[in-house]
PDB file of N, CA and C in Angstrom:
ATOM      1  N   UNK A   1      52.706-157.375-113.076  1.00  0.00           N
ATOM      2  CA  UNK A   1      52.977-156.170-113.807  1.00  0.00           C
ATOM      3  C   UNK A   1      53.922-155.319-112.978  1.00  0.00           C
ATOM      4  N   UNK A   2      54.909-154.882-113.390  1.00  0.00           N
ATOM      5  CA  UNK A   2      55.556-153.448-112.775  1.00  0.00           C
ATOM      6  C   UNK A   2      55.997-152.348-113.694  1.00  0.00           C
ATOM      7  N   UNK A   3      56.197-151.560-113.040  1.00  0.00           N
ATOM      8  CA  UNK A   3      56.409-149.941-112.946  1.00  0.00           C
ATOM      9  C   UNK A   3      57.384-149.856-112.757  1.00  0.00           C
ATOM     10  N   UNK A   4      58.066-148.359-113.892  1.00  0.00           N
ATOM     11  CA  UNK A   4      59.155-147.748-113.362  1.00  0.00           C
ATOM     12  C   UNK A   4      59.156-146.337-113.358  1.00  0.00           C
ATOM     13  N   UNK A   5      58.977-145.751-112.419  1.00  0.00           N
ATOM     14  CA  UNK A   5      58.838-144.664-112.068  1.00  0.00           C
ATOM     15  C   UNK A   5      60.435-143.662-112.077  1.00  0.00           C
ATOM     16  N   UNK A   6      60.840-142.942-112.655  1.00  0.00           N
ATOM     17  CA  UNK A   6      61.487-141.631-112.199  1.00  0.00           C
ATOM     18  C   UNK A   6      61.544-141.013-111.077  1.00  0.00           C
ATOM     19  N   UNK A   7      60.155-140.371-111.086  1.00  0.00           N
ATOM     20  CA  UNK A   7      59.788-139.106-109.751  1.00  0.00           C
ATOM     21  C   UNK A   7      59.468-140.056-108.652  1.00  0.00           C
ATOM     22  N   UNK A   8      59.747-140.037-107.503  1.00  0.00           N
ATOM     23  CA  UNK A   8      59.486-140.673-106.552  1.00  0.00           C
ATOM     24  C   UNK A   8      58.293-140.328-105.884  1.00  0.00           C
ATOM     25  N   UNK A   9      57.842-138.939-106.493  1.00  0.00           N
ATOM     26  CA  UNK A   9      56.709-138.237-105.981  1.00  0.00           C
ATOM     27  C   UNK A   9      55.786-138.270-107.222  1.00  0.00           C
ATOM     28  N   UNK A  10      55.558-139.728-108.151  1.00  0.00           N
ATOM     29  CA  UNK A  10      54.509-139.831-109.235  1.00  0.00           C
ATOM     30  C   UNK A  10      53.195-139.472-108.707  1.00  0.00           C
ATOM     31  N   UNK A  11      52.949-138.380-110.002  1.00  0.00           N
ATOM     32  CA  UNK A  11      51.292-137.998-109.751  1.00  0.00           C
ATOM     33  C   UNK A  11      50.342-138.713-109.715  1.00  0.00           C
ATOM     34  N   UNK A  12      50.558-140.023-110.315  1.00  0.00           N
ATOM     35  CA  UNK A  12      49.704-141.251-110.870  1.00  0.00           C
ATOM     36  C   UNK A  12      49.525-142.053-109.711  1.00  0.00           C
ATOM     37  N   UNK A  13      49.850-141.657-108.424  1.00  0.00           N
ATOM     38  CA  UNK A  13      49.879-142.473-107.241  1.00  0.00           C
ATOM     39  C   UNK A  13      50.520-141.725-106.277  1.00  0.00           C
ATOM     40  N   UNK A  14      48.952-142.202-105.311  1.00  0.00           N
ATOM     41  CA  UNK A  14      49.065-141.450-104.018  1.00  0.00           C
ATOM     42  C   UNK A  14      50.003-141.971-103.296  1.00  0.00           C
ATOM     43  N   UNK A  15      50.672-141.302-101.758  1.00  0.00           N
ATOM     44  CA  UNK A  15      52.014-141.513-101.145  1.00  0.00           C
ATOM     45  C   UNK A  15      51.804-142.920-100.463  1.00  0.00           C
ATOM     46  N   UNK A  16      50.780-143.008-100.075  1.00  0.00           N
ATOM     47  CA  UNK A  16      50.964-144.168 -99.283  1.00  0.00           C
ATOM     48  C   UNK A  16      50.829-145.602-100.240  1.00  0.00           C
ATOM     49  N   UNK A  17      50.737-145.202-101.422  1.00  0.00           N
ATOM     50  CA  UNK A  17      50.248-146.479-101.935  1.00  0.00           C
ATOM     51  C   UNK A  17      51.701-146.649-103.076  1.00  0.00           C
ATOM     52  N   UNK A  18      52.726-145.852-102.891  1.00  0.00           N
ATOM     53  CA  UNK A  18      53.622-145.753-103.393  1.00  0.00           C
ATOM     54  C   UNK A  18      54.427-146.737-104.038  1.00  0.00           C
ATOM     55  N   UNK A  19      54.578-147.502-103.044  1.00  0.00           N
ATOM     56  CA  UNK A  19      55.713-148.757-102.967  1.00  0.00           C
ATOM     57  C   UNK A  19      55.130-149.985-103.848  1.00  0.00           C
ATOM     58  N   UNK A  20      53.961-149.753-103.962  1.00  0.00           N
ATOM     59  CA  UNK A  20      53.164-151.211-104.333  1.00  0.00           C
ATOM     60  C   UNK A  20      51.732-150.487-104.288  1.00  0.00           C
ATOM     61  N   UNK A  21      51.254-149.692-106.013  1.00  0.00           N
ATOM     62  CA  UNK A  21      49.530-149.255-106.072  1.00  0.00           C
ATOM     63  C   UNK A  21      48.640-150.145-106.866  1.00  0.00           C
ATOM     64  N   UNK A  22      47.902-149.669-106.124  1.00  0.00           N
ATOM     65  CA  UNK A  22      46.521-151.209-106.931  1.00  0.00           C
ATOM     66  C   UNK A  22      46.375-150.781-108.369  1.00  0.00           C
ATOM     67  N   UNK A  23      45.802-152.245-108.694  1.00  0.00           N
ATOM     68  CA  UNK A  23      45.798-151.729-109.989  1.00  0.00           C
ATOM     69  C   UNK A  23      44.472-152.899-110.100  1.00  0.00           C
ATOM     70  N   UNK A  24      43.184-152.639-111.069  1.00  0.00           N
ATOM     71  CA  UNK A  24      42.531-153.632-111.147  1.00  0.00           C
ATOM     72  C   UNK A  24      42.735-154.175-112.707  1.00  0.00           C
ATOM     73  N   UNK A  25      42.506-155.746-112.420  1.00  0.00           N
ATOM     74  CA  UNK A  25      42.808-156.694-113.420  1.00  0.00           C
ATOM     75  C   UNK A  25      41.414-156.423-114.916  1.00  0.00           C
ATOM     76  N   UNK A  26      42.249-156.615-116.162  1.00  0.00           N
ATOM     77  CA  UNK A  26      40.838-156.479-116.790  1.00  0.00           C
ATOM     78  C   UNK A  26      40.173-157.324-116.564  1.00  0.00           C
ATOM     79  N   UNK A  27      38.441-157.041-116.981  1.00  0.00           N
ATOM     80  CA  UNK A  27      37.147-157.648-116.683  1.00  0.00           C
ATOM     81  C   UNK A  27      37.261-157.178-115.209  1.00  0.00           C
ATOM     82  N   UNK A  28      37.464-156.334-114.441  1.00  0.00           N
ATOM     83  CA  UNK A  28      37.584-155.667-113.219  1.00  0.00           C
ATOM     84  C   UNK A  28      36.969-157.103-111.829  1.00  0.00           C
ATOM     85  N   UNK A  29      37.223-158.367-112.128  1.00  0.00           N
ATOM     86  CA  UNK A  29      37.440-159.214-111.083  1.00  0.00           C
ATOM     87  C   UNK A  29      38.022-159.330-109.763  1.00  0.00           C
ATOM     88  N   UNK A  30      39.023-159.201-109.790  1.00  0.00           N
ATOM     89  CA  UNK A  30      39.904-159.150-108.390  1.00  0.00           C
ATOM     90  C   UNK A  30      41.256-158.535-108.660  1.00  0.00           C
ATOM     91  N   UNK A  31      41.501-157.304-107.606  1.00  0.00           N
ATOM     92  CA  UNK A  31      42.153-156.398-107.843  1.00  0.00           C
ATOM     93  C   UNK A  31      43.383-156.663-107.707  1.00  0.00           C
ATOM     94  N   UNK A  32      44.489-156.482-108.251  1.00  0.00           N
ATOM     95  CA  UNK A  32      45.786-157.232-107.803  1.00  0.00           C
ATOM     96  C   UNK A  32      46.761-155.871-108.064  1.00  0.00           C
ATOM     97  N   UNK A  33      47.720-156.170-107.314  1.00  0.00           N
ATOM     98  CA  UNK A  33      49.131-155.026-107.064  1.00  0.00           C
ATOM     99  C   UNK A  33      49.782-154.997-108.495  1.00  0.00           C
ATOM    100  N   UNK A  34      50.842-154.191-108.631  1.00  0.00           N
ATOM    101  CA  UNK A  34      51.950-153.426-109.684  1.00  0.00           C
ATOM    102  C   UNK A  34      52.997-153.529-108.689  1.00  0.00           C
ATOM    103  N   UNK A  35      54.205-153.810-109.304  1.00  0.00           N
ATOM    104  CA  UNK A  35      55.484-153.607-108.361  1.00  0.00           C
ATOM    105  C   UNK A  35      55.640-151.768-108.916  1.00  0.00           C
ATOM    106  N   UNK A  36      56.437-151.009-107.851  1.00  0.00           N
ATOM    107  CA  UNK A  36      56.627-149.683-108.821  1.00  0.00           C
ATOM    108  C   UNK A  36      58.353-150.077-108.174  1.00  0.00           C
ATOM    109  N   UNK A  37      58.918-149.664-109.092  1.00  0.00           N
ATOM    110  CA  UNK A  37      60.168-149.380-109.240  1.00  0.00           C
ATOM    111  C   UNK A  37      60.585-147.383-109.406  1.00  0.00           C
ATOM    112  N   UNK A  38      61.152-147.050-108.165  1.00  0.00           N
ATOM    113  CA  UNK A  38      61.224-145.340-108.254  1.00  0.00           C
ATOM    114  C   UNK A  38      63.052-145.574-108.356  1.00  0.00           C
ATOM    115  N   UNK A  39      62.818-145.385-109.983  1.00  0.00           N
ATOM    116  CA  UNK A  39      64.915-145.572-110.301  1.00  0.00           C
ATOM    117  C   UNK A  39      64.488-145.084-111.968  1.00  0.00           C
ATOM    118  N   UNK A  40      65.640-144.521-112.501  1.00  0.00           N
ATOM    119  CA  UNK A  40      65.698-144.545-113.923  1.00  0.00           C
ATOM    120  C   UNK A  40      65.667-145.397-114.709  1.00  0.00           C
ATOM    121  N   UNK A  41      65.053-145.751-116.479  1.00  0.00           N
ATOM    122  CA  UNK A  41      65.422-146.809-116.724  1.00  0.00           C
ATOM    123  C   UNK A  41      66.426-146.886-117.456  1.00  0.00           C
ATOM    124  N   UNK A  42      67.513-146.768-117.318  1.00  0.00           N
ATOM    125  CA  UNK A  42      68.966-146.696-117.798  1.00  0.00           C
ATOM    126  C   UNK A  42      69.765-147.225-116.549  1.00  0.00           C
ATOM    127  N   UNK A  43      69.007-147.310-115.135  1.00  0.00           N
ATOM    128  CA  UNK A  43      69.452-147.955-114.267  1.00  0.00           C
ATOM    129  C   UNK A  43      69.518-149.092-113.777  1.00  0.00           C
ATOM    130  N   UNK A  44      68.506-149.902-114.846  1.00  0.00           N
ATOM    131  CA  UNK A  44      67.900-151.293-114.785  1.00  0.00           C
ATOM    132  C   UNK A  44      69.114-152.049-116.136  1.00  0.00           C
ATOM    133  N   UNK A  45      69.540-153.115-115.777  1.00  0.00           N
ATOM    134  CA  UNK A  45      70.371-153.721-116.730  1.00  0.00           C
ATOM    135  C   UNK A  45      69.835-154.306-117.671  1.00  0.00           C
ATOM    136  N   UNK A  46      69.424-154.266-118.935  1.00  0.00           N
ATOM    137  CA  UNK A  46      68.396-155.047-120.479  1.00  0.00           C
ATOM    138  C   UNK A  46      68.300-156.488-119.945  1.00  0.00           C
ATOM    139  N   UNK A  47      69.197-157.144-119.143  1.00  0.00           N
ATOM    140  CA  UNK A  47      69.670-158.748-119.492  1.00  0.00           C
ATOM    141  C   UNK A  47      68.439-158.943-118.745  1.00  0.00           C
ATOM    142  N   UNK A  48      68.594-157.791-117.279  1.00  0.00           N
ATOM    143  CA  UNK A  48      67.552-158.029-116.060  1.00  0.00           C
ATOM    144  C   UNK A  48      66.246-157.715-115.993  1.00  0.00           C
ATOM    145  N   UNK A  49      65.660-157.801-117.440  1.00  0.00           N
ATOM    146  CA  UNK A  49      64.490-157.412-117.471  1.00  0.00           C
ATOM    147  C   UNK A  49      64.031-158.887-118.082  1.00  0.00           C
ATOM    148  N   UNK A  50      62.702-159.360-117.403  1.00  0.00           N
ATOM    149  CA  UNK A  50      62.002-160.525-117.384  1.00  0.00           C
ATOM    150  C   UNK A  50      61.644-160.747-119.118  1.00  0.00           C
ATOM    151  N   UNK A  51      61.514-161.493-119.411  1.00  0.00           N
ATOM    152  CA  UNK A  51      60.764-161.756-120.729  1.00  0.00           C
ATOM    153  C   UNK A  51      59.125-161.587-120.603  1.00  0.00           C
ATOM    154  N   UNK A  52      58.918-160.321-121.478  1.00  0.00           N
ATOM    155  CA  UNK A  52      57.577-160.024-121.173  1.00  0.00           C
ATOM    156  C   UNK A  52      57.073-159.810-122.519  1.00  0.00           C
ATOM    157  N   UNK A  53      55.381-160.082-122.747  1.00  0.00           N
ATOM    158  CA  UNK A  53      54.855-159.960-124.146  1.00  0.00           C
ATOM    159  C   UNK A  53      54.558-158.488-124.749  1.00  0.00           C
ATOM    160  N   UNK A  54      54.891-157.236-123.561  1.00  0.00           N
ATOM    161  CA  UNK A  54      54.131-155.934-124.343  1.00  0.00           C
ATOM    162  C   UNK A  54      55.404-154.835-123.066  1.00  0.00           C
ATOM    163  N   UNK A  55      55.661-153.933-123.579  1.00  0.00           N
ATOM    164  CA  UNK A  55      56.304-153.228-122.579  1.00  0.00           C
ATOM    165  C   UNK A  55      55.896-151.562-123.499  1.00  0.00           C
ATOM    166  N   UNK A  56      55.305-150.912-122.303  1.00  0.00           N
ATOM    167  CA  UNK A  56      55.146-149.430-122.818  1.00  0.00           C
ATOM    168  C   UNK A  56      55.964-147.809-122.150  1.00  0.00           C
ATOM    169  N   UNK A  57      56.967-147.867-123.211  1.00  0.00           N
ATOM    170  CA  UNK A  57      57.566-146.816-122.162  1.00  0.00           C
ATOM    171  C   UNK A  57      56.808-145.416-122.670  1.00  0.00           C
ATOM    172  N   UNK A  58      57.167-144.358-121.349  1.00  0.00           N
ATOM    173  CA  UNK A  58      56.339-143.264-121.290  1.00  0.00           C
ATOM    174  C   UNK A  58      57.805-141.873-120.962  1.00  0.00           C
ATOM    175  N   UNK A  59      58.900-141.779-122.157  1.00  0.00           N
ATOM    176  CA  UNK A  59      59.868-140.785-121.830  1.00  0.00           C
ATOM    177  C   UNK A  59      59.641-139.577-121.782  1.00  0.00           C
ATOM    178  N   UNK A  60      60.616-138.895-120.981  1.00  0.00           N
ATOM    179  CA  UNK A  60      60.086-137.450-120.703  1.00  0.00           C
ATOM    180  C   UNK A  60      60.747-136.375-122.040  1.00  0.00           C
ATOM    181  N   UNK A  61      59.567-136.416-122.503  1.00  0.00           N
ATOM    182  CA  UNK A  61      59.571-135.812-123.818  1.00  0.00           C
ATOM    183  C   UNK A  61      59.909-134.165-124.069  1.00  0.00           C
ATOM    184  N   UNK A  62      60.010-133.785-123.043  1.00  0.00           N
ATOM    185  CA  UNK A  62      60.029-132.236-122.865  1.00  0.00           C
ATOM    186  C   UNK A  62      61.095-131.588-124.170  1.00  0.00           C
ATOM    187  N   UNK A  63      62.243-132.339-124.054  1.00  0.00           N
ATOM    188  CA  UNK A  63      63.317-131.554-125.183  1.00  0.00           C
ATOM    189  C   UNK A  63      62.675-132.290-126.891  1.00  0.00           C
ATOM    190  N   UNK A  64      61.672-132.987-126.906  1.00  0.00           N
ATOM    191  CA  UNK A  64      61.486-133.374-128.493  1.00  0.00           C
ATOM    192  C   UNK A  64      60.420-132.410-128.785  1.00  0.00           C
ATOM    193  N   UNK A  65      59.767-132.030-127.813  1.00  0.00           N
ATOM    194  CA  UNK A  65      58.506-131.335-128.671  1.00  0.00           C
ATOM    195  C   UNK A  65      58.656-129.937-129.191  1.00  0.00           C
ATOM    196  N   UNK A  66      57.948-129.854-130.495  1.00  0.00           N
ATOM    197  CA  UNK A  66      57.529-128.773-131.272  1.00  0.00           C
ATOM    198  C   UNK A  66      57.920-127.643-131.116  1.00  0.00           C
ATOM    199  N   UNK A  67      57.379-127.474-129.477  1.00  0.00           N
ATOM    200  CA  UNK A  67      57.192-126.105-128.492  1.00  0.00           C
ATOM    201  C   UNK A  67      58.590-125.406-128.184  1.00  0.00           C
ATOM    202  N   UNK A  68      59.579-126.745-127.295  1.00  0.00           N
ATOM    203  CA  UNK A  68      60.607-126.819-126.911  1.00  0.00           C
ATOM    204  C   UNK A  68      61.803-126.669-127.880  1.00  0.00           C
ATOM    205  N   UNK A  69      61.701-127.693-129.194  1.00  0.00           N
ATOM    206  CA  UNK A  69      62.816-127.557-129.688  1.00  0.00           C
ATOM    207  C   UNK A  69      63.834-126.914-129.884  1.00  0.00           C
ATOM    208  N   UNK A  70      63.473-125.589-130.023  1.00  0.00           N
ATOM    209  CA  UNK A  70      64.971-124.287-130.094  1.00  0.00           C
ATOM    210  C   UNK A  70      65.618-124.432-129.021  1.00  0.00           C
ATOM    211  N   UNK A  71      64.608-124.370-127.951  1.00  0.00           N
ATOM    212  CA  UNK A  71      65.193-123.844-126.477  1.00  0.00           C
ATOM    213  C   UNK A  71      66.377-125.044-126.232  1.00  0.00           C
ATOM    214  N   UNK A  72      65.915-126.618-126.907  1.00  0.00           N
ATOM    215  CA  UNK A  72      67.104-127.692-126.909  1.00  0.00           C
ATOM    216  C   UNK A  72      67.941-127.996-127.732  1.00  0.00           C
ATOM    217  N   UNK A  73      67.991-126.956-128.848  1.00  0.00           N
ATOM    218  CA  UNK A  73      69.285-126.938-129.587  1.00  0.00           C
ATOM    219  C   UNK A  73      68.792-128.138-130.705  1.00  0.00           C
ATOM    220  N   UNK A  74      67.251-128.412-130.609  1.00  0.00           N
ATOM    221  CA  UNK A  74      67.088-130.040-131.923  1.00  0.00           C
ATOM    222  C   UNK A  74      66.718-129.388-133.409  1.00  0.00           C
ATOM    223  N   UNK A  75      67.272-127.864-133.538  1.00  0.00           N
ATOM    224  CA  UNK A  75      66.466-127.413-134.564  1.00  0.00           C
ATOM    225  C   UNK A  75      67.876-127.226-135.512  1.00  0.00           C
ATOM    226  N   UNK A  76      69.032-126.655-135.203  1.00  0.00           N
ATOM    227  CA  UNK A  76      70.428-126.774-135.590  1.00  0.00           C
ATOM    228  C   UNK A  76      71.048-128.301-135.142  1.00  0.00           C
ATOM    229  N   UNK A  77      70.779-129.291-134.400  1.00  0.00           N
ATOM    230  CA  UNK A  77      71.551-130.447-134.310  1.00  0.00           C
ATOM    231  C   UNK A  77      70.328-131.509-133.582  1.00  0.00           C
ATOM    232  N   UNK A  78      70.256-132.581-134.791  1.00  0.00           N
ATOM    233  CA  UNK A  78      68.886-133.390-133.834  1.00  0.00           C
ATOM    234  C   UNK A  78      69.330-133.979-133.209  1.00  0.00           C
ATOM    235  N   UNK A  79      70.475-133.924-132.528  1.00  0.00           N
ATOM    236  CA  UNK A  79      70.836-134.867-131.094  1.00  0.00           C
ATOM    237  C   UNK A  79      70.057-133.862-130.452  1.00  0.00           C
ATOM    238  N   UNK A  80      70.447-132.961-130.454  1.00  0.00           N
ATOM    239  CA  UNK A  80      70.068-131.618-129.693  1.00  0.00           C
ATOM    240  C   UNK A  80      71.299-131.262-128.615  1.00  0.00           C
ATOM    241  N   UNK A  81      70.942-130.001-127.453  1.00  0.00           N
ATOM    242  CA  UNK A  81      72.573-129.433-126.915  1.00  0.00           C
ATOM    243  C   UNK A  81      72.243-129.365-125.340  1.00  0.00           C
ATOM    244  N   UNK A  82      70.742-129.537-125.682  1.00  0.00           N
ATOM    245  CA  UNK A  82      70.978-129.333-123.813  1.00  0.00           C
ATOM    246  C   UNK A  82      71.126-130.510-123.247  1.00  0.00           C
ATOM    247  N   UNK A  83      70.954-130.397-122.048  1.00  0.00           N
ATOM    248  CA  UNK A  83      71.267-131.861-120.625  1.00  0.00           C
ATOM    249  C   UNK A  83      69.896-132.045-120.989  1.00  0.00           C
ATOM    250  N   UNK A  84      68.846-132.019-121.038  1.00  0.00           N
ATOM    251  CA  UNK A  84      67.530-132.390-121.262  1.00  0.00           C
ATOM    252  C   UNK A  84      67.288-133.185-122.656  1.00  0.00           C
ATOM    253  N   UNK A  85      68.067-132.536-123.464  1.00  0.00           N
ATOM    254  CA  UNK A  85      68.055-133.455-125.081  1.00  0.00           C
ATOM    255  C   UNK A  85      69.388-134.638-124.796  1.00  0.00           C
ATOM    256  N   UNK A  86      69.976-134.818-124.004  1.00  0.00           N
ATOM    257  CA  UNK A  86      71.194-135.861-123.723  1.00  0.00           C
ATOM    258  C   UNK A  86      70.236-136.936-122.667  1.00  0.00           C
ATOM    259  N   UNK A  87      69.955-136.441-121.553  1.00  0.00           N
ATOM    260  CA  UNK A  87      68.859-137.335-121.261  1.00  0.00           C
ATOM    261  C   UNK A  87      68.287-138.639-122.019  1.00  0.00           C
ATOM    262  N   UNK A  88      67.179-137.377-122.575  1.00  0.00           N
ATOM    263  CA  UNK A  88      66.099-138.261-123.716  1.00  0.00           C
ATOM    264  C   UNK A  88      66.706-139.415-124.266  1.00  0.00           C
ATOM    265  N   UNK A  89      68.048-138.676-125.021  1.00  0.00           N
ATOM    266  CA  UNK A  89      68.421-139.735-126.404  1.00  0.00           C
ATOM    267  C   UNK A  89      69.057-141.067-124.866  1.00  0.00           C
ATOM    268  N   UNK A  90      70.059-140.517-124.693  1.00  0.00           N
ATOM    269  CA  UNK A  90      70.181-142.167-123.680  1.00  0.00           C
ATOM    270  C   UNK A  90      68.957-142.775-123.255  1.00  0.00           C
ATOM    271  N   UNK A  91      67.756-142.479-122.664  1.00  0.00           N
ATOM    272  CA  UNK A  91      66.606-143.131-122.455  1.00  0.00           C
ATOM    273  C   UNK A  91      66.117-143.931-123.392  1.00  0.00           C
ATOM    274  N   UNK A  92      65.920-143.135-124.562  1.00  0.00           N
ATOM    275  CA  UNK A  92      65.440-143.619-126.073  1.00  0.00           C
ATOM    276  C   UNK A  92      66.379-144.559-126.161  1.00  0.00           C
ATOM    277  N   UNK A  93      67.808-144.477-126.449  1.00  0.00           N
ATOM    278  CA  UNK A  93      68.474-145.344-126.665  1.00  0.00           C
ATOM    279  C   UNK A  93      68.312-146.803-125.834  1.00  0.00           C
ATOM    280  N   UNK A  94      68.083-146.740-124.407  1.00  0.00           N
ATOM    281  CA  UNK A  94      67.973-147.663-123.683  1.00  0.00           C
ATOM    282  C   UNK A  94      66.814-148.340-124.301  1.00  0.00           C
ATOM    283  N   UNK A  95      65.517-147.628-124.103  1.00  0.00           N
ATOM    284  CA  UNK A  95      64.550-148.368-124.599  1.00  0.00           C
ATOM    285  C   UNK A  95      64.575-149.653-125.826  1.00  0.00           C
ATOM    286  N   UNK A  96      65.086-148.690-126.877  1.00  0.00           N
ATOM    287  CA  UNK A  96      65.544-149.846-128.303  1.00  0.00           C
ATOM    288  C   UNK A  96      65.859-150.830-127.876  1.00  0.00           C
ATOM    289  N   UNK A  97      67.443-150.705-126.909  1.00  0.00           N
ATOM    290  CA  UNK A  97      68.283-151.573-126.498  1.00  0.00           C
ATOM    291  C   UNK A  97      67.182-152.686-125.731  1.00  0.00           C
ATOM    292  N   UNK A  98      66.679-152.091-124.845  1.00  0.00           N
ATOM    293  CA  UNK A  98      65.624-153.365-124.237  1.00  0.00           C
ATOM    294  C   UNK A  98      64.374-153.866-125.400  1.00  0.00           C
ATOM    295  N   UNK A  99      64.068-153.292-126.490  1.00  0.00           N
ATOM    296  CA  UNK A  99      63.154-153.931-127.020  1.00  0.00           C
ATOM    297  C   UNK A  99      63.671-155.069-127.986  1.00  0.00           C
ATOM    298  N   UNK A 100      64.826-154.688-128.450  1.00  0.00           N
ATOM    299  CA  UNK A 100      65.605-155.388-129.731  1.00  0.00           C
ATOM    300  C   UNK A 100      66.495-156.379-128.618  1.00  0.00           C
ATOM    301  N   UNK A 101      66.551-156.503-127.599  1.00  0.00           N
ATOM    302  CA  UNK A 101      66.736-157.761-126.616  1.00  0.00           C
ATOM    303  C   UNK A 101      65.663-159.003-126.629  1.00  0.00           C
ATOM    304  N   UNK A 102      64.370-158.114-125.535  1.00  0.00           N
ATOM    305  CA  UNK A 102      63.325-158.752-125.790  1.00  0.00           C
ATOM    306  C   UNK A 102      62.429-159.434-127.357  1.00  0.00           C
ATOM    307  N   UNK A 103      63.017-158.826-128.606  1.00  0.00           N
ATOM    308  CA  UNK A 103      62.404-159.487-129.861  1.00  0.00           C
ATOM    309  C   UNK A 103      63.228-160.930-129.653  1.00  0.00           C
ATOM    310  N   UNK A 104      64.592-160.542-129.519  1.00  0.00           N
ATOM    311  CA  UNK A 104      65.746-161.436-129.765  1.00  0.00           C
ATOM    312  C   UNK A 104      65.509-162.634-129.007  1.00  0.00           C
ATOM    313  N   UNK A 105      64.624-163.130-127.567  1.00  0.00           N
ATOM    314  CA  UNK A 105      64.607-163.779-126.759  1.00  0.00           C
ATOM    315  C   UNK A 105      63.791-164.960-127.727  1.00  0.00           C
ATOM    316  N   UNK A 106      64.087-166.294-127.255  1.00  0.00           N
ATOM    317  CA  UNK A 106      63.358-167.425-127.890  1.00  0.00           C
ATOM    318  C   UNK A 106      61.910-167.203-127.278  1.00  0.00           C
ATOM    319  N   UNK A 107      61.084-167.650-128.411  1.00  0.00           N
ATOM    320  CA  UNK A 107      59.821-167.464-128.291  1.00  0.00           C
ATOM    321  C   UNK A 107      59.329-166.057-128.173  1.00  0.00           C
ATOM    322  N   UNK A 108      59.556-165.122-128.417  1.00  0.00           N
ATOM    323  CA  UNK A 108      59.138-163.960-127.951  1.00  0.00           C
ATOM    324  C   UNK A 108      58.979-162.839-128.640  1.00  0.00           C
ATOM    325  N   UNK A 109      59.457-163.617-130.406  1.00  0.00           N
ATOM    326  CA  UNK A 109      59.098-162.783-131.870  1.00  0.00           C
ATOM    327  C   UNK A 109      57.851-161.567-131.722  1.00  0.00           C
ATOM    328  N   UNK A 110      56.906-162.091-131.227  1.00  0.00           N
ATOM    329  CA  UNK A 110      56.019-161.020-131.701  1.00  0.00           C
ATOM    330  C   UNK A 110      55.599-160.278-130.150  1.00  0.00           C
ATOM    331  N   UNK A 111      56.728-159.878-129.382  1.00  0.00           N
ATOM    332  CA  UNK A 111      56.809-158.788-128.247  1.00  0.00           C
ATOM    333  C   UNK A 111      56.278-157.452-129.116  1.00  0.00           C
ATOM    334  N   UNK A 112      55.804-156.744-128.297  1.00  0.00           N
ATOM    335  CA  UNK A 112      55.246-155.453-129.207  1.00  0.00           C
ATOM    336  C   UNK A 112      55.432-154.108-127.681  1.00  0.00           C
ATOM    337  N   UNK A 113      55.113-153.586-128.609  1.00  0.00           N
ATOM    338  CA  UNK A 113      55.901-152.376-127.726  1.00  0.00           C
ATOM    339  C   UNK A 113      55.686-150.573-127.951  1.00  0.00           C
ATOM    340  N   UNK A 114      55.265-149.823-126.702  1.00  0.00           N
ATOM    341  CA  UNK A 114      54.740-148.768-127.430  1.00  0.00           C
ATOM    342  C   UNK A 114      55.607-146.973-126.847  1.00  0.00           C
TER     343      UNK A 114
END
């Protein structure tokens, strides 16, 4: 399993366990590592991503929500206007781009994705 982390300082994991945090296997048997990757994922190339059965991305949603929207310009233009709504959509965009890869791969029709 790996990780791609943004913040290099993820809350989800303490400093020392940074590089490589445990993670336990289901049926909690024997505990095995996560690679973490601390890079954007727009920095990772689609081709160079492994053929995998489930991939869940987690984008930083700050310019889509409810709360935010005016302040990002998504209420007059749903691209939206700030650097925070330009972000997103390239992220989002990447994501597609890697999922509609991964459908496309032989054998790998029913990849699912959240």
């Amino acid at each position: 399993m790996a990780g791609i982390e943004r913040e290099v300082a993820a809350p989800e994991y303490d400093d020392d366990e940074a590089a490589e945090p445990l993670l336990a296997h289901p049926g909690g048997s024997t505990p095995g590592r996560i690679k973490l990757l601390i890079k954007s994922l727009r920095d990772i190339r689609v081709a160079d991503f492994p053929t995998v059965d489930f991939m869940h991305f987690s984008l930083d949603c700050t310019s889509v929500s409810n709360a935010a929207g005016n302040k990002h310009g998504r209420q007059e233009d749903i691209m939206g206007t700030s650097p925070e709504s330009r972000e997103y959509n390239q992220d989002l965009m990447h994501a597609i781009l890697i999922c509609k890869d991964q459908m496309a791969r032989p054998n790998n029709a029913d990849f699912k994705f959240t």
